[in-house]
N, C-alpha and C. Protein backbone atom coordinates (compact mmCIF):
# COMPACT_ATOMS: atom_id res chain seq x y z
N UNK A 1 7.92 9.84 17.20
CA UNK A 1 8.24 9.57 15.80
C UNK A 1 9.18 8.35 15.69
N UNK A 2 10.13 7.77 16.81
CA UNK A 2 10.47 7.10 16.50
C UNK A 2 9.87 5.88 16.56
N UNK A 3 9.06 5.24 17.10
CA UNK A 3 8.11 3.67 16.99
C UNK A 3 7.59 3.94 15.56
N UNK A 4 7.28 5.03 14.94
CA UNK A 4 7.08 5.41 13.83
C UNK A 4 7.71 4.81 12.48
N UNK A 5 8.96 5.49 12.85
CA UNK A 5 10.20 5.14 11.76
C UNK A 5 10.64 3.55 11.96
N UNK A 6 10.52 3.40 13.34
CA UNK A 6 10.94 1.82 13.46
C UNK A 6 10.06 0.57 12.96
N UNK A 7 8.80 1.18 12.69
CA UNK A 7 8.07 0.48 12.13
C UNK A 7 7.82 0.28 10.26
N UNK A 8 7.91 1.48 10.30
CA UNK A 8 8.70 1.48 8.64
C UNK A 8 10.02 0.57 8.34
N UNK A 9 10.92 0.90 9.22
CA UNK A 9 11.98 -0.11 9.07
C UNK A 9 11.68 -1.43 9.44
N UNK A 10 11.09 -1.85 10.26
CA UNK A 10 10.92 -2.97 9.96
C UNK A 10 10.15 -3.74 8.74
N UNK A 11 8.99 -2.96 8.52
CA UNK A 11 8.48 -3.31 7.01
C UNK A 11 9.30 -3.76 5.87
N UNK A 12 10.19 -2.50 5.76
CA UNK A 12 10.92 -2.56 5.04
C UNK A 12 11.68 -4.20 4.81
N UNK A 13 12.40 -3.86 6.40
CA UNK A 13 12.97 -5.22 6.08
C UNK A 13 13.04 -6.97 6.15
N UNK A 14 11.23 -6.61 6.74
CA UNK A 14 10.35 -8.09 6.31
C UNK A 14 10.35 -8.06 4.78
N UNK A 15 9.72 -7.37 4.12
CA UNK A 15 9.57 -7.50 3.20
C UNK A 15 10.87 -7.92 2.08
N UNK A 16 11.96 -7.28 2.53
CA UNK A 16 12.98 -7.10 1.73
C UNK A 16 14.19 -8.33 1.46
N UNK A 17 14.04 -9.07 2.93
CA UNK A 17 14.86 -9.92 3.32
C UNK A 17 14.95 -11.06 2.76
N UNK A 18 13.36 -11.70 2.51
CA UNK A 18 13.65 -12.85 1.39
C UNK A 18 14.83 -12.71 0.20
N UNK A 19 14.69 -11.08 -0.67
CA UNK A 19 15.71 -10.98 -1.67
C UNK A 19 16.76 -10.06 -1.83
N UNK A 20 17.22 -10.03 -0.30
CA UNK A 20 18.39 -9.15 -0.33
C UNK A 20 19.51 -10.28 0.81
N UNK A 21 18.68 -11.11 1.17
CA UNK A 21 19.48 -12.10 1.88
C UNK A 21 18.99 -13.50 1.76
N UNK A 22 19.22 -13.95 0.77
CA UNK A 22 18.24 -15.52 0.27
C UNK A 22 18.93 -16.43 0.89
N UNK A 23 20.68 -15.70 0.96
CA UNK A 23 21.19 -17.05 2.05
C UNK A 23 20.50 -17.25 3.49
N UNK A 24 20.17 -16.12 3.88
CA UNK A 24 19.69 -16.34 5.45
C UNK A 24 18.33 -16.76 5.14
N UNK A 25 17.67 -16.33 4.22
CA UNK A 25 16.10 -16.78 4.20
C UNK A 25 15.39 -18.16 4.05
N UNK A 26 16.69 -18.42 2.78
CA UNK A 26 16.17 -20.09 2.27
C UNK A 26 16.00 -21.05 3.21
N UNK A 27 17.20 -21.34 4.46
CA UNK A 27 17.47 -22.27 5.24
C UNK A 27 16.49 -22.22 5.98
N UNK A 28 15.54 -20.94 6.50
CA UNK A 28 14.64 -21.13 7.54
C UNK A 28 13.23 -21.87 6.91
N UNK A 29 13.43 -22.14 5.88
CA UNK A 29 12.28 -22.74 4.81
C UNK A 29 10.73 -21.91 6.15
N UNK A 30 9.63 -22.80 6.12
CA UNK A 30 8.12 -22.26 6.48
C UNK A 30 8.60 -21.43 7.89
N UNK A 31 9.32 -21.96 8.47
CA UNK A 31 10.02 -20.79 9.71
C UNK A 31 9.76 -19.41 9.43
N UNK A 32 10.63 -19.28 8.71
CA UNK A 32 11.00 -17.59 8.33
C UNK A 32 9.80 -17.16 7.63
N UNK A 33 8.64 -18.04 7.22
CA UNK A 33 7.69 -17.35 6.95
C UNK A 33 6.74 -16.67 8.02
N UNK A 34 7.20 -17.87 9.30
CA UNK A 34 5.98 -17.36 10.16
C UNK A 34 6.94 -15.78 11.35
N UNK A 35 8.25 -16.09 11.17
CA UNK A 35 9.08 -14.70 11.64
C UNK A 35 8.67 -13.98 10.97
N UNK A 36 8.58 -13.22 9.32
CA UNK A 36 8.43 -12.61 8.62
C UNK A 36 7.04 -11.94 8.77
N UNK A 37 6.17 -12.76 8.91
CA UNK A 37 4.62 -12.11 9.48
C UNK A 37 4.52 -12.06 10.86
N UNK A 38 5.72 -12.16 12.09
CA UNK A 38 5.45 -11.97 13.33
C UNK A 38 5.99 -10.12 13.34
N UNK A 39 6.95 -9.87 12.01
CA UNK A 39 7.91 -8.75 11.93
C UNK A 39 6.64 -7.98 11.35
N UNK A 40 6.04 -8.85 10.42
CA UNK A 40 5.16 -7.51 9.61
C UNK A 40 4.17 -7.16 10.82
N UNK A 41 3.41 -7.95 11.16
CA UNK A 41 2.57 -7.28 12.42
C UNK A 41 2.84 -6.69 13.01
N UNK A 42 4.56 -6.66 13.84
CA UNK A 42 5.13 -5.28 15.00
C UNK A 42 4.92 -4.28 14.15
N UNK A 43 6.03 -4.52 12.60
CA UNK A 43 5.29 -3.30 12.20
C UNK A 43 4.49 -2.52 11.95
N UNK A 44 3.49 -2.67 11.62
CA UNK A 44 2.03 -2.36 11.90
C UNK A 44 1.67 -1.82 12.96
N UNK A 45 1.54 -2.72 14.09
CA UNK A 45 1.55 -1.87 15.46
C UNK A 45 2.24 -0.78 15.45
N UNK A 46 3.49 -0.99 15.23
CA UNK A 46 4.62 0.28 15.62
C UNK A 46 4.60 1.12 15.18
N UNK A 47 3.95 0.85 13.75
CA UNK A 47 3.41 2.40 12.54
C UNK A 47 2.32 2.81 13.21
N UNK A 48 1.08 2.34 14.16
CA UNK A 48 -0.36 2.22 14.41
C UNK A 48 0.33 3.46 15.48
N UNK A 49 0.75 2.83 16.29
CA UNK A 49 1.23 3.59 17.82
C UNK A 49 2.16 4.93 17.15
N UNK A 50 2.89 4.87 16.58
CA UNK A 50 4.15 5.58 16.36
C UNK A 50 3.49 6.87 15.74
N UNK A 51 2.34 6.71 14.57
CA UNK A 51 1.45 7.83 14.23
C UNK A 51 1.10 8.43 14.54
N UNK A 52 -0.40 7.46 15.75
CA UNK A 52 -1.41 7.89 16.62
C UNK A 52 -0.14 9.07 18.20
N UNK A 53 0.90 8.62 17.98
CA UNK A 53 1.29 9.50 19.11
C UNK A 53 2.31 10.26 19.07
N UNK A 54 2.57 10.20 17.30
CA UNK A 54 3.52 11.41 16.96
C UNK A 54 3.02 12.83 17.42
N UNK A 55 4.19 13.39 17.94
CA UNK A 55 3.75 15.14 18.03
C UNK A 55 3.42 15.80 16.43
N UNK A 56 2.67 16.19 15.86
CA UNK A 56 2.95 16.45 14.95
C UNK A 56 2.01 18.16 14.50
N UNK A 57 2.19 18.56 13.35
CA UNK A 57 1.63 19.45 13.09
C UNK A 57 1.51 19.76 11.82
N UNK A 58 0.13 20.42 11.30
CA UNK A 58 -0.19 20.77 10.01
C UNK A 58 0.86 21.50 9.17
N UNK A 59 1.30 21.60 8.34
CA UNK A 59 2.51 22.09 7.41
C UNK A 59 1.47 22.80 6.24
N UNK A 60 0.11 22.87 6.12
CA UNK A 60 -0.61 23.78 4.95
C UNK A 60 -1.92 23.11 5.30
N UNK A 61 -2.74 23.68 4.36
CA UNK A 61 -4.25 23.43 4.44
C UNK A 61 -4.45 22.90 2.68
N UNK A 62 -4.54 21.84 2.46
CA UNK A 62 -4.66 21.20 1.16
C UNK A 62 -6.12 21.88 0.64
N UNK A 63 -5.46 21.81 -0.80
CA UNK A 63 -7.04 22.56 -1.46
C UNK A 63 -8.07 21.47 -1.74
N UNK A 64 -9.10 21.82 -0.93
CA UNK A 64 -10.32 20.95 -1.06
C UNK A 64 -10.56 20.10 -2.49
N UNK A 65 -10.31 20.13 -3.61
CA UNK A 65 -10.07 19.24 -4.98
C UNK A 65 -9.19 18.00 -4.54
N UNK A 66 -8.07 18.35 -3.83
CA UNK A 66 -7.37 17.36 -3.33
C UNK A 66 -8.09 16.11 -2.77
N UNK A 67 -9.16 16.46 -2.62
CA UNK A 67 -9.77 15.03 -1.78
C UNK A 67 -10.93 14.42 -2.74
N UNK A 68 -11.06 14.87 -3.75
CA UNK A 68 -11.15 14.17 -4.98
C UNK A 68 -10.13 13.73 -5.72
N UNK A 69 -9.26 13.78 -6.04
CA UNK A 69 -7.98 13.16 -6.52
C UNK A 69 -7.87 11.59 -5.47
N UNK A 70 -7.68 12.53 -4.21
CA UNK A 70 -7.64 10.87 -3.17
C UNK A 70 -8.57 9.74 -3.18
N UNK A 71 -9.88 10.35 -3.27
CA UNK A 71 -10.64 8.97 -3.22
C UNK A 71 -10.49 8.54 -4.86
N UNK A 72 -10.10 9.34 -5.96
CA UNK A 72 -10.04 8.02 -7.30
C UNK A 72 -9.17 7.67 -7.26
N UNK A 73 -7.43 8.01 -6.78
CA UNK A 73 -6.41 7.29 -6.33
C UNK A 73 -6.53 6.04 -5.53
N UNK A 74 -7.61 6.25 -4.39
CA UNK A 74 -7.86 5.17 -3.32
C UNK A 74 -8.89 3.79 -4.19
N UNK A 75 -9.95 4.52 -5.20
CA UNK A 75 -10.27 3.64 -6.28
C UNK A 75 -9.51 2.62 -7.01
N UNK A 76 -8.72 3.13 -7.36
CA UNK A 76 -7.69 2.58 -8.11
C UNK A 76 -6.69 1.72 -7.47
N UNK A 77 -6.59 2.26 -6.38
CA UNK A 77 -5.65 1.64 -5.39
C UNK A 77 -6.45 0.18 -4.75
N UNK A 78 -7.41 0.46 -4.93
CA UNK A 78 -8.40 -0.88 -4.55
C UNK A 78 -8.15 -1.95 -5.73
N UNK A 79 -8.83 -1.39 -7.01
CA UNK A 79 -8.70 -1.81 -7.77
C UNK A 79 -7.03 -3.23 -8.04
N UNK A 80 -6.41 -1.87 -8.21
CA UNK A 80 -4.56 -2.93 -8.36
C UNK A 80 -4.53 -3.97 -7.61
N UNK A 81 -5.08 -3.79 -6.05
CA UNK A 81 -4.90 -4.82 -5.23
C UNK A 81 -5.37 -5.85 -4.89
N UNK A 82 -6.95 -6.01 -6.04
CA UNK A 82 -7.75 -6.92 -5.74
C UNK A 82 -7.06 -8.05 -7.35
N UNK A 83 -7.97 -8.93 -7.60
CA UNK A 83 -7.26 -9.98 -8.56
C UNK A 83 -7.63 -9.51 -9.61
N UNK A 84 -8.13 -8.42 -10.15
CA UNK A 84 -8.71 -7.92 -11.17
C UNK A 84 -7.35 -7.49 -12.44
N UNK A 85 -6.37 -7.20 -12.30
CA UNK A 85 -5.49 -6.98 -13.28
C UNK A 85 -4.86 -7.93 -13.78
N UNK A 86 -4.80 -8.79 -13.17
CA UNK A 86 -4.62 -10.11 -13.11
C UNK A 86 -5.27 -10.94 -13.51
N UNK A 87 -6.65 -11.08 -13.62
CA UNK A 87 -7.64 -12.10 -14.48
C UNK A 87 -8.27 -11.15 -15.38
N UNK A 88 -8.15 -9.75 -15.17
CA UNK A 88 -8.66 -8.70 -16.48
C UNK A 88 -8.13 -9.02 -18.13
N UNK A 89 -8.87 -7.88 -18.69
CA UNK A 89 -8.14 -8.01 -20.14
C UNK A 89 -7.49 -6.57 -20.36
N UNK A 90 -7.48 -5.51 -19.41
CA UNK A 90 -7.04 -4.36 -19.83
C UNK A 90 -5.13 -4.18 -18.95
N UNK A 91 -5.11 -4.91 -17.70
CA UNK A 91 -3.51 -4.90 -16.96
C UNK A 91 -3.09 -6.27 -17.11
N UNK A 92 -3.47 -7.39 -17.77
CA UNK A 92 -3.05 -8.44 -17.47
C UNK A 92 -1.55 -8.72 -17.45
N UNK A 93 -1.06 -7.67 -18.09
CA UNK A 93 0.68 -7.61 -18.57
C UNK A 93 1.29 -7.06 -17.67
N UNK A 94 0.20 -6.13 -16.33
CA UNK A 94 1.23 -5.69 -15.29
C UNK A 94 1.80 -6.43 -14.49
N UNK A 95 3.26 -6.03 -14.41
CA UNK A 95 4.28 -6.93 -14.00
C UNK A 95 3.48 -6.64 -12.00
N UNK A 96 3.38 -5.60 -11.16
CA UNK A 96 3.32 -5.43 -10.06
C UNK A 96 2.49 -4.79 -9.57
N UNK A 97 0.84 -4.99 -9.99
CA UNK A 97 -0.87 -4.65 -9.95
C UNK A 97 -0.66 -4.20 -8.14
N UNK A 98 -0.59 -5.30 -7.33
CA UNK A 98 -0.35 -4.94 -6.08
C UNK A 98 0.22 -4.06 -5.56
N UNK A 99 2.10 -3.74 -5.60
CA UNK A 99 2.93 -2.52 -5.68
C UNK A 99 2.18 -1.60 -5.84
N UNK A 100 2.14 -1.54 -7.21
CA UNK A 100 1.29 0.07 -7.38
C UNK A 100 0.09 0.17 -6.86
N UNK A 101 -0.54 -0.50 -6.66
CA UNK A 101 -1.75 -0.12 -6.00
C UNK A 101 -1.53 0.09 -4.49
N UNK A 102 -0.56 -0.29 -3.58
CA UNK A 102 -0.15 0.19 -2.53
C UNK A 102 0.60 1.79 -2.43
N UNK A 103 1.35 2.00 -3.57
CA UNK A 103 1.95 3.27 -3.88
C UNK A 103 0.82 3.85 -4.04
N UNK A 104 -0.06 3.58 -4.88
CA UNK A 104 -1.10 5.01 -5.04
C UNK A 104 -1.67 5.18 -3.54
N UNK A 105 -2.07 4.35 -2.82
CA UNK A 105 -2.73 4.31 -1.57
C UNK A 105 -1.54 5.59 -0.97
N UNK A 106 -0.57 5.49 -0.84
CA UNK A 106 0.33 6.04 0.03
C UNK A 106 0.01 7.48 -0.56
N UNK A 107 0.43 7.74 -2.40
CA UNK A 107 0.20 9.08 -2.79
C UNK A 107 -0.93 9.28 -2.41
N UNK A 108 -1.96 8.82 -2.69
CA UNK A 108 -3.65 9.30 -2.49
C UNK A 108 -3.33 10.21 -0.98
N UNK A 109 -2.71 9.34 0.68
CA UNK A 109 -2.64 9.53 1.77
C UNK A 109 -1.89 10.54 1.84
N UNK A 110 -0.74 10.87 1.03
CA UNK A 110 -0.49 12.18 1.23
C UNK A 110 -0.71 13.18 0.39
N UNK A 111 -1.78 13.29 -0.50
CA UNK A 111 -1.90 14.45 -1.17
C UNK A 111 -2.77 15.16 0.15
N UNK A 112 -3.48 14.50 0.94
CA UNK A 112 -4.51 15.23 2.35
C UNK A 112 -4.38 15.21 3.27
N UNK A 113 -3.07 14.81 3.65
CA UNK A 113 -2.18 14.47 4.96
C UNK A 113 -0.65 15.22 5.23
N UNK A 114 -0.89 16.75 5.33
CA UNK A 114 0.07 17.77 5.33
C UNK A 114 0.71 17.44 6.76
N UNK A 115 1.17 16.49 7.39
CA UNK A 115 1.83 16.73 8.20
C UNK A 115 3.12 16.00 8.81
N UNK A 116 4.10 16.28 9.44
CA UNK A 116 5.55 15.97 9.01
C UNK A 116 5.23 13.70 9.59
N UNK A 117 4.13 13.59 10.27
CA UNK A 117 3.85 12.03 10.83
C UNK A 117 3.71 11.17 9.85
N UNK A 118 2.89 12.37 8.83
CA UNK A 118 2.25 11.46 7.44
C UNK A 118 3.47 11.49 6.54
N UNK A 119 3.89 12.31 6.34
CA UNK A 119 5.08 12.19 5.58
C UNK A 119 6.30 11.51 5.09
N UNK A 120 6.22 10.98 6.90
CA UNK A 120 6.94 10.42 7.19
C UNK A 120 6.55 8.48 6.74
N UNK A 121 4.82 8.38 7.45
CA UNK A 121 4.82 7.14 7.39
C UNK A 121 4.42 6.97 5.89
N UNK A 122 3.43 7.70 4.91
CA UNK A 122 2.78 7.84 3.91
C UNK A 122 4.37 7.50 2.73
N UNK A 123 5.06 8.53 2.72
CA UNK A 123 6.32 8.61 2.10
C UNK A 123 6.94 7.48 2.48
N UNK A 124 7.70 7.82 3.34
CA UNK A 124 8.25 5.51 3.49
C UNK A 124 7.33 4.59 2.96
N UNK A 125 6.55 4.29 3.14
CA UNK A 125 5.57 3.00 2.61
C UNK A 125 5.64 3.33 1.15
N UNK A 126 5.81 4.97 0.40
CA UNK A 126 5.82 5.06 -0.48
C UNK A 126 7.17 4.67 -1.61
N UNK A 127 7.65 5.13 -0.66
CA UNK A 127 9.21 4.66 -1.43
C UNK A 127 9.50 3.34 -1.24
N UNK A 128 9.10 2.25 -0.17
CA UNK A 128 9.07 0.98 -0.37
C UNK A 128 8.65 0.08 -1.38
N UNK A 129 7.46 0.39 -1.81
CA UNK A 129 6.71 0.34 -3.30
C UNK A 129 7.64 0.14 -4.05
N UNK A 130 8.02 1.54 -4.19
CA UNK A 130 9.19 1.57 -5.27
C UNK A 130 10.50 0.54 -5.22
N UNK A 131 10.92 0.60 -4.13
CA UNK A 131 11.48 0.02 -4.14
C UNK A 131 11.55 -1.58 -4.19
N UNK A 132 10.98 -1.87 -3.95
CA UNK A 132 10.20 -3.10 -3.80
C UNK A 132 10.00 -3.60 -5.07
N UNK A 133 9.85 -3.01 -6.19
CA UNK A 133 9.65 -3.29 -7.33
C UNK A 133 10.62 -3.26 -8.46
N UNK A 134 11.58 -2.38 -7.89
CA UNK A 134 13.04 -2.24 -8.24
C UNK A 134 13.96 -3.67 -7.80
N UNK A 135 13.79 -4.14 -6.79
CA UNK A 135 14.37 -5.34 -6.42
C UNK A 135 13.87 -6.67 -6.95
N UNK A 136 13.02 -6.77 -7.28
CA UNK A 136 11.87 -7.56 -7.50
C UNK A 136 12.27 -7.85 -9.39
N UNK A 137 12.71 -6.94 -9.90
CA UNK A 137 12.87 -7.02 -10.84
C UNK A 137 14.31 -7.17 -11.17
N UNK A 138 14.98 -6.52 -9.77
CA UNK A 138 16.51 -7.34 -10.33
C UNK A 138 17.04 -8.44 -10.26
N UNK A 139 15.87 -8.91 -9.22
CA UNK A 139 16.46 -10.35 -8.43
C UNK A 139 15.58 -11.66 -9.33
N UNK A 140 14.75 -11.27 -9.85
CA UNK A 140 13.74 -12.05 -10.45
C UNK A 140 13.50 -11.46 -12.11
N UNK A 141 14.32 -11.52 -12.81
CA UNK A 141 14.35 -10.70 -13.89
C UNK A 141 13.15 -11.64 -15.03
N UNK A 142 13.01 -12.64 -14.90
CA UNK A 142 12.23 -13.49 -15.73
C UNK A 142 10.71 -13.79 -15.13
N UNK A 143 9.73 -13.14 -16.12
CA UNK A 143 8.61 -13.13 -15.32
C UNK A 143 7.51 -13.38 -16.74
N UNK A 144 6.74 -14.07 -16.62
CA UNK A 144 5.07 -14.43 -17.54
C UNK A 144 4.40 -13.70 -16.97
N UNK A 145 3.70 -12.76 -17.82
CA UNK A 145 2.05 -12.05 -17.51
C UNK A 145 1.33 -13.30 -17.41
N UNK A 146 0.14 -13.22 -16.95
CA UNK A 146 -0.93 -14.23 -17.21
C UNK A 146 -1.42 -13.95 -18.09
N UNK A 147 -2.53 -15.24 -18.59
CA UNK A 147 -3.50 -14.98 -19.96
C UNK A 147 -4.27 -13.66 -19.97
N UNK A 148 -4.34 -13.29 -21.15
CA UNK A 148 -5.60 -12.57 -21.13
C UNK A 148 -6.87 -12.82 -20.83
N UNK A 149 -7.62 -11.99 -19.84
CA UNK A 149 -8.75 -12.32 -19.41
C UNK A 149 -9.88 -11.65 -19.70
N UNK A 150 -10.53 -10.94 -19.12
CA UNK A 150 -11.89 -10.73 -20.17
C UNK A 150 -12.19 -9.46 -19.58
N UNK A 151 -12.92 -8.89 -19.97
CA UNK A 151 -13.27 -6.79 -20.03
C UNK A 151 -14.47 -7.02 -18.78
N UNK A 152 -15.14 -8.22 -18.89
CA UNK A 152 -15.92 -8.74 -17.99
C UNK A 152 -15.30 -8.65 -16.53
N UNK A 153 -14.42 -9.30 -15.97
CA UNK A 153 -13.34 -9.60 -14.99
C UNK A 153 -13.03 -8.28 -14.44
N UNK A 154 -12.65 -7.19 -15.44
CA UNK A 154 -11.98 -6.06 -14.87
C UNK A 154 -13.15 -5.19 -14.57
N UNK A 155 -14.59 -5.62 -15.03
CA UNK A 155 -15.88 -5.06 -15.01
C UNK A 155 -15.94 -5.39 -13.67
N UNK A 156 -15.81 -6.70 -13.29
CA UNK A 156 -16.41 -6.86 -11.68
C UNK A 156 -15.49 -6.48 -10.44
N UNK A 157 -14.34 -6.36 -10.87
CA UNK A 157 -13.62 -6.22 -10.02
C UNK A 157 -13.64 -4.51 -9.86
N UNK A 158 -13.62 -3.85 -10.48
CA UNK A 158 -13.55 -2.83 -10.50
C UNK A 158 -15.11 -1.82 -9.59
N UNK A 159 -16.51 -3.01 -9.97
CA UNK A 159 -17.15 -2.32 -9.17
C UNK A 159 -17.39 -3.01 -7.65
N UNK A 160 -16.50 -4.33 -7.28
CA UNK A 160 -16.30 -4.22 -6.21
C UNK A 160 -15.40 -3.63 -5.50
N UNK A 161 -14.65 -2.96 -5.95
CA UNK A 161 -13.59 -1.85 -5.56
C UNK A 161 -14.28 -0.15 -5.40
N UNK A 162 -15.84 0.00 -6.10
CA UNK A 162 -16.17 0.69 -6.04
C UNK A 162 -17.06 0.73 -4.12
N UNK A 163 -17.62 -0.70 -4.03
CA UNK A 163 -18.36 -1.02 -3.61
C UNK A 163 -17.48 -0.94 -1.97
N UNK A 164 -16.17 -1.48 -2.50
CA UNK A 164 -14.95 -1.48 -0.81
C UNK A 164 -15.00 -0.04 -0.66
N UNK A 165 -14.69 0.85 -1.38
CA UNK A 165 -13.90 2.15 -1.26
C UNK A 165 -14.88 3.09 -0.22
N UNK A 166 -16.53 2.55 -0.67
CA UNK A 166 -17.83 3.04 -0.06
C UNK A 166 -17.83 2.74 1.42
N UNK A 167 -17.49 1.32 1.71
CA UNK A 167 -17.58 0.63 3.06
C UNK A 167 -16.39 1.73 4.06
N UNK A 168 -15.11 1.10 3.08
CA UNK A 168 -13.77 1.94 3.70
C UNK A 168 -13.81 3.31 4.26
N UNK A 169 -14.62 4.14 3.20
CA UNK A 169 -14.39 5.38 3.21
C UNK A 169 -15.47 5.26 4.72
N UNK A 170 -16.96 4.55 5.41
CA UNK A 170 -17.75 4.87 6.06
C UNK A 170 -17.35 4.56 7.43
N UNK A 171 -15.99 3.48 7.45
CA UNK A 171 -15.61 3.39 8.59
C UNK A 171 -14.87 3.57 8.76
N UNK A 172 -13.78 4.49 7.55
CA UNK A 172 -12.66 5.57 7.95
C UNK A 172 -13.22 6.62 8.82
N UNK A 173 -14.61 7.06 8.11
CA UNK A 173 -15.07 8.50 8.68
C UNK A 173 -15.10 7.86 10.43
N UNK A 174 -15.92 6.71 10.51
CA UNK A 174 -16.28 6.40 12.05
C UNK A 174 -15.01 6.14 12.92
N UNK A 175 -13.51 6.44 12.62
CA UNK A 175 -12.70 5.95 13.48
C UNK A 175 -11.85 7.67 13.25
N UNK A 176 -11.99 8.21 12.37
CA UNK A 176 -11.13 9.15 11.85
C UNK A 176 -11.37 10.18 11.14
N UNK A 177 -11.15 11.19 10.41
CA UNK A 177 -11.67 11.88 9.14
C UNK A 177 -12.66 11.35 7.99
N UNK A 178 -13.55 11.78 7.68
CA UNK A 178 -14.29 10.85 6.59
C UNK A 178 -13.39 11.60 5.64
N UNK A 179 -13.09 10.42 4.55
CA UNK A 179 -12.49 11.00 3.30
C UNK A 179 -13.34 11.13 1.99
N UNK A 180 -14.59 11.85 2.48
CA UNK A 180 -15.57 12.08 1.26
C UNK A 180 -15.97 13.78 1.78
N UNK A 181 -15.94 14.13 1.04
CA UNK A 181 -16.58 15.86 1.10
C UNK A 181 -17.75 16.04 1.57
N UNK A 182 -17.79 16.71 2.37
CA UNK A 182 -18.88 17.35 3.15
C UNK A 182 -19.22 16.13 4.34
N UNK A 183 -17.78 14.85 4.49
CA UNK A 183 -18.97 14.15 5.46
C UNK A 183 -18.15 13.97 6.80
């Protein structure tokens, strides 16, 4: 569990560091960009490894409905993250389409992931979100939506999010659990 947690922490504090330390960040100008994605990748690994070899154990048996909730959470979660709220006409005003669409990913992951590994990594990534958006807004308080865009836009994006979630879900099942019922 701990390459686990250490990998959360480091997420955390790639992500965080541009605006919780702008003195240390600014000076490294394109530098600290390419540190910042050498940090996000350990983390990754370290969440990858830290998961795959947590001891862990089931804490309940989720009620089968639950995994309908996850895949339209994981819908949606596609959705936020692609450019669609953003050139749409129905979120164009959301301040953080991405954020939340990473948060739902995390809730979606643990409404079917009862166990203290997921909890752990699902919940951190989850509260980063949050947090993340909390900072984001204190440090950067002045922000423009983009134009309004068209019902069209959020039309296409939305059924290529239908179209990822299909792929995702077929080579989740081939590495892991399929997250579709009965498969």
């Amino acid at each position: 569990m701990t390459l686990l947690v250490l990998g959360i922490l480091l997420w955390w504090g790639a992500h965080l560091f541009k605006r919780v330390a702008p003195g240390i960040r600014e000076p490294m100008g394109n530098k600290g960009k390419g540190l910042v994605a050498i940090v996000l990748v350990a983390s990754i690994v370290l969440m990858v490894i830290g998961y795959r070899s947590a001891e862990s154990f089931e804490l309940g048996i989720y009620p089968p409905f639950l995994q309908h909730i996850n895949n339209l959470l994981m819908l949606l979660a596609l959705y936020f993250t692609s450019p669609g709220p953003s050139k749409g006409a129905i979120f164009y005003k959301m301040r953080h389409p991405m954020l939340t669409g990473f948060g739902l990913w995390a809730i979606a992951h643990l409404l079917v992931n009862w166990d203290p590994a997921s909890f752990v990594l699902f919940g951190g990534l989850w509260a980063w979100s949050i947090v993340e958006k909390i900072v984001i807004n204190k440090t950067e308080p002045n922000w423009t939506p983009n134009p309004k865009g068209s019902i069209k836009k959020d039309a296409m994006f939305l059924l290529a999010s239908v179209v990822l979630l299909a792929v995702i879900g077929y080579v989740h099942g081939m590495v892991g659990p399929s997250p579709f019922p009965g498969g």
